[in-house]
Protein backbone atom coordinates (compact mmCIF):
# COMPACT_ATOMS: atom_id res chain seq x y z
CA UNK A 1 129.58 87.77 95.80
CA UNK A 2 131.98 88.84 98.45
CA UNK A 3 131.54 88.93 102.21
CA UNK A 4 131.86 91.54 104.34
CA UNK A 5 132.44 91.52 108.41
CA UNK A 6 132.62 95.58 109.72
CA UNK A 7 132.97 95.83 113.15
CA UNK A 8 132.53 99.47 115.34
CA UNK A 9 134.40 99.87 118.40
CA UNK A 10 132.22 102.48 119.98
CA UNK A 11 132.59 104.11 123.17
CA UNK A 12 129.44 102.67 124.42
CA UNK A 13 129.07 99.51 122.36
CA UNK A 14 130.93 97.35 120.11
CA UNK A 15 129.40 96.29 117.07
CA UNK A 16 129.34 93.77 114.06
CA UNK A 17 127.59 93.61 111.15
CA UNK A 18 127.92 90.91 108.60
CA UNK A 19 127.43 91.72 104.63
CA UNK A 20 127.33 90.24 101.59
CA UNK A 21 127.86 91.93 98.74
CA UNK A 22 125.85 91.47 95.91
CA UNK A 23 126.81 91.42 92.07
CA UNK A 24 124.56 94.58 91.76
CA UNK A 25 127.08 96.43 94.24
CA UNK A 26 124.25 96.04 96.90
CA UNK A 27 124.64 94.35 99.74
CA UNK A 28 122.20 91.85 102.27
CA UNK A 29 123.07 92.32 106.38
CA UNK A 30 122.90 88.90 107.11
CA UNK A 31 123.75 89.03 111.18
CA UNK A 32 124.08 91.51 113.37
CA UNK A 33 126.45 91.11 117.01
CA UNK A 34 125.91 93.60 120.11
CA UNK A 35 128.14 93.95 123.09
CA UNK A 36 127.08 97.01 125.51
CA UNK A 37 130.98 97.26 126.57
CA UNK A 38 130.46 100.67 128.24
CA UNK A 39 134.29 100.83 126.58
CA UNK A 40 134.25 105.05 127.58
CA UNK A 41 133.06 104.32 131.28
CA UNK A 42 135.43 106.84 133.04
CA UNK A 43 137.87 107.33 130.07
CA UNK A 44 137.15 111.28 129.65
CA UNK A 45 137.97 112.12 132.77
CA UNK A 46 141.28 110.28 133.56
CA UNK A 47 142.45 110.42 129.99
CA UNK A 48 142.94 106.52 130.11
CA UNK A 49 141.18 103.17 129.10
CA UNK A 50 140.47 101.02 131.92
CA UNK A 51 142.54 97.77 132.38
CA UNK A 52 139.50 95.73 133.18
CA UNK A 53 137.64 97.48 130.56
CA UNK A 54 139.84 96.93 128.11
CA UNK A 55 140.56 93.38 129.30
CA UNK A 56 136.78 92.76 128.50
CA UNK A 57 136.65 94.56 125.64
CA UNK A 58 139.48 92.49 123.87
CA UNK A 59 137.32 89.21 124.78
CA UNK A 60 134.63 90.34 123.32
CA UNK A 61 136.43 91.19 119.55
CA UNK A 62 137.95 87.91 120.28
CA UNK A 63 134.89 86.35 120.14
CA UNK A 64 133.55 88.78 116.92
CA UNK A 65 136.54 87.92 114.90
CA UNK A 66 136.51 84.12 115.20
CA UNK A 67 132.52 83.81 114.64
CA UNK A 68 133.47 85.91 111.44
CA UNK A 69 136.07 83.89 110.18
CA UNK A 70 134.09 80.76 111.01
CA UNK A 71 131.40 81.97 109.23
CA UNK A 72 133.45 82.43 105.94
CA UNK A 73 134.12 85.82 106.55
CA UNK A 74 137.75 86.28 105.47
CA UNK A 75 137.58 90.24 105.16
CA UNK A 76 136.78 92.29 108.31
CA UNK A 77 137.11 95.99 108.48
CA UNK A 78 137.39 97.36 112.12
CA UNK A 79 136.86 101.07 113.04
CA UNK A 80 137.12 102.67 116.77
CA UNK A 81 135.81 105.70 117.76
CA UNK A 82 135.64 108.88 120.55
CA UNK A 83 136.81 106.72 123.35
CA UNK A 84 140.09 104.83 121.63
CA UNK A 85 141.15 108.12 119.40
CA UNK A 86 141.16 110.19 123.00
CA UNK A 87 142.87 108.04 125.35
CA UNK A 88 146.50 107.85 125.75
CA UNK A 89 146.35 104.52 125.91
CA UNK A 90 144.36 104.05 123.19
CA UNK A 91 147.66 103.35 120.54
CA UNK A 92 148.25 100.09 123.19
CA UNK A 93 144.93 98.99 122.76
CA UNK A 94 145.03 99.09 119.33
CA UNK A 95 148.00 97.23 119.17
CA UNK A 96 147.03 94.53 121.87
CA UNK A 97 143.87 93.85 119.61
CA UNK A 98 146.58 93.27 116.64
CA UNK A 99 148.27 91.34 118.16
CA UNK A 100 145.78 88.71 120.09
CA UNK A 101 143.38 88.91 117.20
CA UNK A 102 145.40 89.59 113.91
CA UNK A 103 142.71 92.25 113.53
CA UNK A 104 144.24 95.61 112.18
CA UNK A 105 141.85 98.56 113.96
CA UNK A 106 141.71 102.21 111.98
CA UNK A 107 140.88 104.88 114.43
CA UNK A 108 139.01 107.15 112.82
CA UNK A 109 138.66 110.96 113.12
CA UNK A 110 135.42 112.71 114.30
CA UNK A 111 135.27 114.16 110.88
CA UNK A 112 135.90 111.12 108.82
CA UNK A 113 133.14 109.19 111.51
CA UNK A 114 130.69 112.11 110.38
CA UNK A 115 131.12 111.26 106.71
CA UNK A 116 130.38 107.35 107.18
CA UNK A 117 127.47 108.36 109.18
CA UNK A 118 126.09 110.38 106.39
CA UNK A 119 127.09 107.86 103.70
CA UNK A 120 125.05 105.16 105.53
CA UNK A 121 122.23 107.26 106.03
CA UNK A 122 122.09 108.64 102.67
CA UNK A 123 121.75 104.94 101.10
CA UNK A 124 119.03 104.41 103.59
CA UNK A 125 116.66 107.39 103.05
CA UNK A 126 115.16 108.79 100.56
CA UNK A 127 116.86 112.73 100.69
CA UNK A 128 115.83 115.51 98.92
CA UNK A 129 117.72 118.72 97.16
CA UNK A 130 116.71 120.87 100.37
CA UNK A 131 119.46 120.45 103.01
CA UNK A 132 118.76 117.88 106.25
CA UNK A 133 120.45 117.59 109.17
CA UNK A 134 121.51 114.36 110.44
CA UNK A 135 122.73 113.69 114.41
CA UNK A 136 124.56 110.33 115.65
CA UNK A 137 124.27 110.20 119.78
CA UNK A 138 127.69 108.34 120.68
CA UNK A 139 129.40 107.52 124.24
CA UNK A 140 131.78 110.24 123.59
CA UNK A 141 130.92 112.38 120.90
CA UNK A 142 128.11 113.68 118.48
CA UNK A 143 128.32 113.96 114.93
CA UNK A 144 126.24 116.72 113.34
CA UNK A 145 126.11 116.47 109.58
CA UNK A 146 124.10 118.66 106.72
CA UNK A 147 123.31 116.82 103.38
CA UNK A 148 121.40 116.64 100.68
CA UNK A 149 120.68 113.86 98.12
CA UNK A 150 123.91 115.04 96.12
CA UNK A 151 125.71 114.40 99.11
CA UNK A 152 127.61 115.61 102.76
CA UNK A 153 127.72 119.43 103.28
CA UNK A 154 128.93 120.14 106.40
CA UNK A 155 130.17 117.60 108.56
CA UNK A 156 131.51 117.93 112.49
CA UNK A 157 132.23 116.16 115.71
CA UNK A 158 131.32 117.68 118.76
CA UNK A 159 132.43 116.25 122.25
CA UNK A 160 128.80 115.82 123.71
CA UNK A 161 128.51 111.72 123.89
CA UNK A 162 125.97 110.55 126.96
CA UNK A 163 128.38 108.68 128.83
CA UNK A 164 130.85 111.95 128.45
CA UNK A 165 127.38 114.10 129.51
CA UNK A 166 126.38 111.82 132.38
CA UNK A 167 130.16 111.61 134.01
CA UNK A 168 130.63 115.35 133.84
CA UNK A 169 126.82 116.75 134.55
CA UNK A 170 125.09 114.01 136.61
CA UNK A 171 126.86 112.80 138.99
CA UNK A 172 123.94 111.29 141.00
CA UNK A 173 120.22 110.49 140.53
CA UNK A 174 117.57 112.09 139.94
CA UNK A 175 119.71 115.08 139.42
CA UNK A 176 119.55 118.59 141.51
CA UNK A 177 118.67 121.17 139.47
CA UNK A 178 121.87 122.81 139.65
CA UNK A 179 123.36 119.87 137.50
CA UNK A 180 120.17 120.07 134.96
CA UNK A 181 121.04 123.47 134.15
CA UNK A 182 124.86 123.02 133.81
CA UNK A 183 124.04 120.16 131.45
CA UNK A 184 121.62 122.15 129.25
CA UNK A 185 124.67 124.93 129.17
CA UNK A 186 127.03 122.56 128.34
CA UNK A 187 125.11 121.11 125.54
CA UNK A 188 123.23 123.97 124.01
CA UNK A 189 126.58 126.56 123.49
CA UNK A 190 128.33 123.93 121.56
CA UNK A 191 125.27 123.01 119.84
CA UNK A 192 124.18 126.58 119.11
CA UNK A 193 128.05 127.29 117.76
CA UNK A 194 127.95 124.06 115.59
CA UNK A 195 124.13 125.19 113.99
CA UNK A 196 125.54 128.90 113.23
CA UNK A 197 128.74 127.71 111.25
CA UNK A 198 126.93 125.68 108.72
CA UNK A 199 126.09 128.14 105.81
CA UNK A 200 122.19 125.83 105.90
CA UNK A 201 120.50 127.36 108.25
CA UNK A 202 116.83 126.00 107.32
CA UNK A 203 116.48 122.49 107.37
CA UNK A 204 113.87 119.73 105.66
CA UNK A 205 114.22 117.62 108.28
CA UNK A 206 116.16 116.18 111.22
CA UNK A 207 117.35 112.72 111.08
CA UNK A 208 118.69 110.80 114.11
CA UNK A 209 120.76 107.73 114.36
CA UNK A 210 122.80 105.72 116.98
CA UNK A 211 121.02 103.44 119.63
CA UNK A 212 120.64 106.31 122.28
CA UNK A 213 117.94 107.78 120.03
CA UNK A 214 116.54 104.76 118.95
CA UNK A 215 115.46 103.98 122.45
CA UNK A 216 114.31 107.43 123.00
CA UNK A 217 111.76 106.26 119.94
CA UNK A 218 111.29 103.00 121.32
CA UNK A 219 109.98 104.57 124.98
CA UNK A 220 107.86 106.85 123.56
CA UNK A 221 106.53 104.68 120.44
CA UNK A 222 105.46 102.28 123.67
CA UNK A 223 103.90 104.93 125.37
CA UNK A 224 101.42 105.70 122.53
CA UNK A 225 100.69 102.25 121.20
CA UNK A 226 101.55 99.85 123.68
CA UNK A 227 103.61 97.66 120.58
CA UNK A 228 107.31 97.95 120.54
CA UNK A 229 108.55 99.67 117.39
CA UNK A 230 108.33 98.33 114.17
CA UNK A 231 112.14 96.64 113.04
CA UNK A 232 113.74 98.87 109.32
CA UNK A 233 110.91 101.68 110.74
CA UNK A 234 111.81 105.40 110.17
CA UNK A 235 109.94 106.20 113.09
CA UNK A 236 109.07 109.77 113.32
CA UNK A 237 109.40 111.56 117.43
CA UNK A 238 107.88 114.77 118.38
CA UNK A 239 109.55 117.43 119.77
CA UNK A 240 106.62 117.65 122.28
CA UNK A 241 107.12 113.42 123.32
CA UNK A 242 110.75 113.76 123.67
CA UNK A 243 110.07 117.26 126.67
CA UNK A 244 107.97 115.08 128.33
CA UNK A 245 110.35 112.41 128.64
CA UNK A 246 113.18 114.65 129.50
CA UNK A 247 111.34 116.25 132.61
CA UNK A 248 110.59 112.78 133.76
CA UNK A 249 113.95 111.22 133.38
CA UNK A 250 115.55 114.52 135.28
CA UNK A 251 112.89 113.63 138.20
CA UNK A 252 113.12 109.88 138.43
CA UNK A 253 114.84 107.70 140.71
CA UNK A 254 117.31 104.80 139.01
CA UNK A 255 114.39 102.55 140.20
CA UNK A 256 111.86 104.82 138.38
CA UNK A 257 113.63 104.87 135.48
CA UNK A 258 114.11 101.32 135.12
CA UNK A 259 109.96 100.86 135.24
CA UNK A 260 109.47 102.76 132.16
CA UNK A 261 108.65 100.81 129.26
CA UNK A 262 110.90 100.16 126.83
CA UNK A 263 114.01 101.79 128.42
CA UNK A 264 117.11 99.62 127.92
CA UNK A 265 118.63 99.44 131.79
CA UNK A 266 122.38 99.79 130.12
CA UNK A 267 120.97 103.18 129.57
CA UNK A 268 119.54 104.37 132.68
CA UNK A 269 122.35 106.95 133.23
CA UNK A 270 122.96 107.75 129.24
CA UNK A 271 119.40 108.75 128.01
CA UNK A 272 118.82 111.63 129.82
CA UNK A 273 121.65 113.70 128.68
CA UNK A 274 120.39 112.38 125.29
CA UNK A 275 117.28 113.76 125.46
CA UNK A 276 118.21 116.95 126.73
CA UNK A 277 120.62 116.61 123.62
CA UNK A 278 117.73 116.35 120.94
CA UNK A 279 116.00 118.44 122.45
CA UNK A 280 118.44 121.55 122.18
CA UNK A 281 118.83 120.55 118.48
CA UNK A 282 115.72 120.40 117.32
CA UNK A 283 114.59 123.87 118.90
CA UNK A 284 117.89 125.38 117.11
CA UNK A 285 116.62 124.32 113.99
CA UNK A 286 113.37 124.76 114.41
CA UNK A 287 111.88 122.15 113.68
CA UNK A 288 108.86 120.25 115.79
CA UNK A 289 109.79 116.00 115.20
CA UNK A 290 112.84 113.74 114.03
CA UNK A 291 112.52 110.90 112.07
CA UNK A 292 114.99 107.92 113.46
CA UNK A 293 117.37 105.93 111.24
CA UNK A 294 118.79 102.31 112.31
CA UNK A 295 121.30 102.60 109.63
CA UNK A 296 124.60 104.68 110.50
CA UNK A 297 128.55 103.93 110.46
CA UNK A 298 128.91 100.83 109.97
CA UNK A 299 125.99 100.66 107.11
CA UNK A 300 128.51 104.04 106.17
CA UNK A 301 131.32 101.61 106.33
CA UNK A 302 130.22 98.82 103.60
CA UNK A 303 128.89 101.58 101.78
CA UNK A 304 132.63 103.19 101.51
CA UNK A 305 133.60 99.63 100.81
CA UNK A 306 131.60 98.96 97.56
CA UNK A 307 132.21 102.36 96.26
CA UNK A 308 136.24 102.10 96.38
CA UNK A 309 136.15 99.02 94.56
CA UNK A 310 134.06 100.58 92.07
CA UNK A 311 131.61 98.52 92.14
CA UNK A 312 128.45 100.90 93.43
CA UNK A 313 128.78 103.44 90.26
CA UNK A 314 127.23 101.33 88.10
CA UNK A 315 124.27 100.78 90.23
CA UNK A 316 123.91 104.33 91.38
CA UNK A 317 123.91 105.86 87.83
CA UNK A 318 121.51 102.51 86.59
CA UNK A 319 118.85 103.55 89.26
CA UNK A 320 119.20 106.99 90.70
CA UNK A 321 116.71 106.92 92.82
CA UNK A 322 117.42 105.07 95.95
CA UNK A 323 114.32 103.36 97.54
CA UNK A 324 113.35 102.10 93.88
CA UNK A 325 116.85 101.05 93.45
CA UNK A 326 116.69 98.83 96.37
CA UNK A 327 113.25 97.67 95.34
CA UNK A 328 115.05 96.37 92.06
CA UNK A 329 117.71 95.36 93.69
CA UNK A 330 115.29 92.99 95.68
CA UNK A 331 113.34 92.03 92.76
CA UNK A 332 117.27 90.82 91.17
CA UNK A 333 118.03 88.93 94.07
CA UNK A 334 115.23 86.50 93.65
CA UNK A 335 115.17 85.81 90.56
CA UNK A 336 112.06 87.91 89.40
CA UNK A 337 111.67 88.30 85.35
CA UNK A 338 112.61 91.75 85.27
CA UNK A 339 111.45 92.49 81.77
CA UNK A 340 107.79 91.47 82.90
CA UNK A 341 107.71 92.89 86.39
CA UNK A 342 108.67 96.81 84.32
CA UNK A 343 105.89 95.96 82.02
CA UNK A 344 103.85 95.20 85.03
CA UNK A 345 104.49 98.52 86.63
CA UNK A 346 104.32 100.57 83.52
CA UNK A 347 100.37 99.53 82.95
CA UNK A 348 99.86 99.55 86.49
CA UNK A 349 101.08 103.37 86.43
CA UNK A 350 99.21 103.93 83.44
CA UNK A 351 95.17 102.62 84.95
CA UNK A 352 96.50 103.78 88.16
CA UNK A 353 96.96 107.85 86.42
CA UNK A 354 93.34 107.29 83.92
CA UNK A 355 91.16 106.27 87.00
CA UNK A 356 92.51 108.40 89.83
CA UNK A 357 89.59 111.29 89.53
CA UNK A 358 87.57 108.24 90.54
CA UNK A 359 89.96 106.91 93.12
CA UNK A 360 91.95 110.26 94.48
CA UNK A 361 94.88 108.26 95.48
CA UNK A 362 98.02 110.36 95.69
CA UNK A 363 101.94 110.38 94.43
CA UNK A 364 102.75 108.18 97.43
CA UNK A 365 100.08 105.59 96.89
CA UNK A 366 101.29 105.60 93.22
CA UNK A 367 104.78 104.61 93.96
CA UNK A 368 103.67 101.92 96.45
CA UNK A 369 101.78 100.55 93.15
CA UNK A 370 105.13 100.65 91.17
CA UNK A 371 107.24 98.57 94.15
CA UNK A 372 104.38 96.04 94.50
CA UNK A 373 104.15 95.69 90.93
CA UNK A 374 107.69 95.19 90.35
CA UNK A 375 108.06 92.73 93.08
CA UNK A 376 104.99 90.85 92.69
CA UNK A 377 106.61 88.14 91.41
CA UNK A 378 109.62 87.28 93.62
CA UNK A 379 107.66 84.70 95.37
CA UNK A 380 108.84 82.70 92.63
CA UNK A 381 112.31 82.40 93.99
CA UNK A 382 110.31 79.97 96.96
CA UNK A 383 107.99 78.23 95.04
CA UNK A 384 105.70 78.82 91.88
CA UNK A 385 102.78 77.68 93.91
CA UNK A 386 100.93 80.21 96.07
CA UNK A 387 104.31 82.80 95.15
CA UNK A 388 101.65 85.86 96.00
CA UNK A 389 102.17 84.62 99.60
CA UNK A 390 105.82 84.05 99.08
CA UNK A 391 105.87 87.23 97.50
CA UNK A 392 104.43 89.19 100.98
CA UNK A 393 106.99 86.85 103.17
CA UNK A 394 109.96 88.02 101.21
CA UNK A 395 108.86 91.62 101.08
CA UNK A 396 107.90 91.86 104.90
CA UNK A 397 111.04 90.17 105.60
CA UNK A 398 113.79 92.02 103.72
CA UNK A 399 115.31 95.69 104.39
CA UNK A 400 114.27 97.62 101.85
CA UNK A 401 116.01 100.46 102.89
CA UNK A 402 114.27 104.12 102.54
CA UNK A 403 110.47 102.46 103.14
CA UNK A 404 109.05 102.72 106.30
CA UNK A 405 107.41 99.61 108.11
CA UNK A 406 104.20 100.78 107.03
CA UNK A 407 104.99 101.56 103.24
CA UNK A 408 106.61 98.07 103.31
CA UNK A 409 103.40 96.38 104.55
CA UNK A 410 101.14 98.11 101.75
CA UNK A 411 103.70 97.19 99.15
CA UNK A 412 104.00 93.43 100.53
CA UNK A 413 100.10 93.33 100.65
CA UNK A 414 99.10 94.70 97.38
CA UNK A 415 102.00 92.49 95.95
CA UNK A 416 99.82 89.36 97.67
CA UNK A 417 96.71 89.68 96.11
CA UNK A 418 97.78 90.39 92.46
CA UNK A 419 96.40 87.24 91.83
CA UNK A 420 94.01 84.71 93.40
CA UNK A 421 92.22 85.37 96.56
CA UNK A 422 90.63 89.05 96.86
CA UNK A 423 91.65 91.12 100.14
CA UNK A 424 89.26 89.92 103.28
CA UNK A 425 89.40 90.08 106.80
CA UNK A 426 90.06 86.50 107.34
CA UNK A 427 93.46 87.09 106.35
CA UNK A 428 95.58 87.94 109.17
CA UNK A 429 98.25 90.48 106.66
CA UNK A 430 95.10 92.17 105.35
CA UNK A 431 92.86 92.72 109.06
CA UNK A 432 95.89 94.21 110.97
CA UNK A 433 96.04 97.37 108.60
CA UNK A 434 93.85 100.38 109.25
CA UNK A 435 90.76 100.63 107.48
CA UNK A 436 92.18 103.78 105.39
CA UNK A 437 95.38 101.63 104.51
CA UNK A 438 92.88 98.48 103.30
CA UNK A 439 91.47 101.19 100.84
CA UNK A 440 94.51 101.75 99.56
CA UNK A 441 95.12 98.10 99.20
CA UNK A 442 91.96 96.92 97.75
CA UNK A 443 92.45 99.46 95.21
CA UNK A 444 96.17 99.22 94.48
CA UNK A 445 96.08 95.42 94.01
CA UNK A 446 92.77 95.84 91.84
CA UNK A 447 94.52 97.86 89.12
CA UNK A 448 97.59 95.23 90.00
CA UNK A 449 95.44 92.23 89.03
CA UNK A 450 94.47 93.41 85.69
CA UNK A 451 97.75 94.77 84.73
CA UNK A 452 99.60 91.31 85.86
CA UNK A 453 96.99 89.82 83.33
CA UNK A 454 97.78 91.92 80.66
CA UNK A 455 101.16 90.74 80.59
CA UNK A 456 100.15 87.12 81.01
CA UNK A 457 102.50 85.65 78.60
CA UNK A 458 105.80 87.81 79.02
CA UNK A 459 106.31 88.73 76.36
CA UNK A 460 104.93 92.88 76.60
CA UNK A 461 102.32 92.23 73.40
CA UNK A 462 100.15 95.02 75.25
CA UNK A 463 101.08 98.37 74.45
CA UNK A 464 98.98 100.70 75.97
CA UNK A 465 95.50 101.02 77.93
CA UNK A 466 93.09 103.56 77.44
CA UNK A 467 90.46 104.11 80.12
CA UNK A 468 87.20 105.35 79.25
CA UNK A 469 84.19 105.86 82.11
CA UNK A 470 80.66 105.79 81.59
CA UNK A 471 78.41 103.49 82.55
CA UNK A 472 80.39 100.78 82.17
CA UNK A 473 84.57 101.18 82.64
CA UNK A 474 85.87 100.75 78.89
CA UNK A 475 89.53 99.87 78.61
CA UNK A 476 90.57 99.80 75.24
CA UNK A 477 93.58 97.78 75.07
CA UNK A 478 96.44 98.62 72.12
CA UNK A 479 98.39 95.11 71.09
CA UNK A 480 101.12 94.80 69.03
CA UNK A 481 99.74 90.85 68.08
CA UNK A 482 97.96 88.22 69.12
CA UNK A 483 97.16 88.68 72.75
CA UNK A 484 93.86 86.91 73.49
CA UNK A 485 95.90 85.28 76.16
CA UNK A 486 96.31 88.42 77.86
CA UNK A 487 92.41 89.56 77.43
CA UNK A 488 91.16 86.14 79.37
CA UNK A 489 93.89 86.89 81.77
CA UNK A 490 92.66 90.59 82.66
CA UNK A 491 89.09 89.30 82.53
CA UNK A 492 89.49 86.86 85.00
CA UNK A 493 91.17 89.10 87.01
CA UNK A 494 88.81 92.25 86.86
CA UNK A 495 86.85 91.21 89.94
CA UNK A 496 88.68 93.16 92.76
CA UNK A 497 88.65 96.33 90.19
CA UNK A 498 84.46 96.50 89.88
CA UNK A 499 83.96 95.79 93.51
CA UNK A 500 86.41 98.90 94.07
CA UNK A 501 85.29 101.08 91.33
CA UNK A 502 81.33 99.54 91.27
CA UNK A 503 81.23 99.62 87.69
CA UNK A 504 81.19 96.57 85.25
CA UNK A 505 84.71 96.56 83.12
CA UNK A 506 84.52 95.94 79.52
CA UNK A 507 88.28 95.29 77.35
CA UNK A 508 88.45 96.36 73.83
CA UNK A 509 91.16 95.60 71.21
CA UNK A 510 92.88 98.01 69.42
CA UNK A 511 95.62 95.97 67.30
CA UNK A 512 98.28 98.20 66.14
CA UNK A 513 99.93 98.37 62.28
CA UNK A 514 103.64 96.48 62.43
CA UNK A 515 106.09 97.38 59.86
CA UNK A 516 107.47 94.96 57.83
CA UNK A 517 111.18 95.07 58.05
């Protein structure tokens, strides 16, 4: 397993994220480092990085690099941005950070910054075929990409970052309205320019990255449930919430501003212009919400890593599909007997498609099935004991990247009562779902229960399950020998499955013919 440090100079922030990679060409974030630098503070205007900026700056990668190395972190890839690839000083910065740090720093283009965006947020969520349309807020520039799940389309870099915005446009606070509609100029031409050269011109969806629109999220995701947002959540915003904040930032005093919920004071002066920003995008392409991503560049970064050393092929061509591809990928990482957990999932699928006129559960409630099944055993990898409940803590507690907070909940809930205890308010993971989601549960981990049982000795003697209804729920079970393990298993288990479908459950053999070899 190799170890990873990437760290993003950023014309707001500087950033470090540290990796391991995993034999499966995956990888596990296992620390994260901030430092709100404000590295671009005056830098478009006078051409220049600050002295004292830079000064602090350097102290901070200081810092970055020698926790890294102490940590065993040998190899550390370091990328800057807008602010260092537009300053004229920007070459002696560079140089002064090789120098006092040893660290070798690649400036990057606004194009090639565009493509690790994309590649970070194409690992992270599930894309389609139809064409989406990605945005990363920066200090000092925007990237707009189009992509599908084959990969990046278009790709550019437009000079629109907040602290840019907010130097040129806003000069004090609240601003007149003079500056409000020179800011809206400024950013919708560009914008409008950027949206007409890509041959797309109808997109699926528009995702959003970079911190500026993750706090955008975070205010409004306050405002309507009074909870901060979830951690790994693709967090939808509507077009609607994010007007609403914009004509109250462009009204509010610094002191207002700073009393709304959830609004990071670093950004005070930034989040307006990146409202406005999203704003103007998402009326260009017509569409009415974004859906926020926490993965960008640097995820983009380790992602351009593993696939140079050839090492992500395999796994991308093994498991095409990403979100079940990080499911397995979690499910490999502890330990989980892979042969049994497929089995799992296959029966699972199978009583899941035979009942469904009964239960009317959907695609999406069908693929949570097939992630709980296949990780319903990685609680093993704690303890054999009570591994249902080590099963939830692992799956609540790891980024499964492309499932929302709330997908991973159902998944990490159904996986917890495959066996033992049946779902009940008196659990704490259970009462703080909706009553619609505990449906879902109840009968997800119902059909869970009996498949787990029909696989009780590992070793896949059941074949098949028919499902017949009547009075009584007949499932005629094919085996390929002698599985009368298997049958006590799935009986003992069957209680969760008549209180959801309120019919007695009867199991039939079928044994099937072997040939003689």
């Amino acid at each position: 397993m190799s170890k990873l440090a990437v760290i993003d100079i950023g014309t707001n922030s500087i950033h470090m994220v540290l990796a391991e990679i995993l034999p499966d060409a995956s990888f596990k974030i296992l620390d994260r480092f901030k430092d709100m630098t404000r590295l671009g503070n005056g830098a478009f205007a006078s051409k220049r990085l600050a002295d004292e900026v830079m000064a602090r700056a350097l102290e901070v990668l200081k810092t970055l690099v020698t926790l890294a190395r102490n940590k065993g972190f040998d190899r550390v890839i370091a990328v800057a941005t807008s602010a260092v690839r537009e300053a004229e000083n920007g070459g002696d910065f560079v140089s002064m950070i090789m120098e006092e740090t040893g660290l070798r720093v690649r400036v990057i283009s606004g194009t090639e910054e565009a493509r690790l965006i994309f590649l970070g947020v194409k690992n992270s969520i599930a894309l389609t075929d139809e064409p989406t349309l990605v945005v990363d807020i920066g200090g000092g520039s925007v990237e707009l990409i189009v992509g599908h799940r084959e990969g990046m389309i278009h790709g550019t870099s437009l000079k629109l970052g907040a602290i840019r915005l907010a130097e040129q446009y806003l000069p004090k606070t609240p601003p007149s309205e003079h500056m409000m509609q020179a800011l809206k100029q400024a950013v919708l031409s560009p914008l409008r320019e950027a949206v007409a050269s890509f041959k797309t011109r109808k997109f699926r969806s528009l995702v959003a990255t970079s911190g500026m629109a993750a706090n955008i999220a975070e205010v409004i995701h306050l405002r309507h449930t009074g909870r901060p947002l979830p951690q790994h959540n693709l967090a939808t915003v509507s077009l609607k919430d994010i007007r609403v904040l914009e004509a109250e930032l462009a009204q509010a005093s610094v002191k207002a501003r700073l009393s709304i919920p959830g609004l990071d004071p670093k950004r005070v002066d930034t989040l307006l212009p990146a409202t406005v920003l999203l704003r103007c995008l998402l009326e260009l392409s017509g569409l009415n919400e974004l859906t926020l991503c926490d993965k960008a560049i640097r995820e983009g970064v380790i992602y351009d890593f593993i696939v140079r050393h050839r090492e992500g092929l395999k796994a991308e061509n093994e498991i095409p599909d990403i979100r079940r591809r990080n499911v397995i990928g979690l499910a490999r990482r502890c330990h989980a007997p892979e042969s049994h957990s497929l089995h799992v999932a296959e029966l699972a699928l199978s009583l899941f498609d035979q009942t469904q006129r009964v239960h009317r559960l959907g695609p999406q409630e069908r693929t949570w099935l097939e992630y709980a099944s296949i990780l319903h055993d990685v609680g093993y990898h704690i303890n054999p004991r009570q591994h249902h409940k080590h099963a939830y803590y692992l799956i609540t507690h790891s980024d499964v990247a492309g499932l929302a907070a709330e997908e991973i909940d159902v998944v990490a809930t159904v996986a917890r009562y495959h066996r033992r205890a049946l779902p009940a308010l008196k659990h704490e993971e259970f009462d703080r779902l909706t009553p619609r989601i505990q449906r879902v549960v109840k009968i997800l981990a119902s059909l869970l229960r009996i498949a787990d049982g029909l696989d009780r000795t590992h070793f896949s003697l059941v074949r098949a399950v028919h499902v017949k209804f009547g009075k009584q729920i007949m499932i005629e079970v094919h085996l390929a020998g002698d599985a009368e393990m298997e049958l006590w298993a799935a009986k003992s288990r069957a209680d969760l499955f008549e209180q959801v479908f309120h019919r007695r459950i009867q199991f039939s053999k079928v044994l099937l013919e072997t040939r003689k070899s």
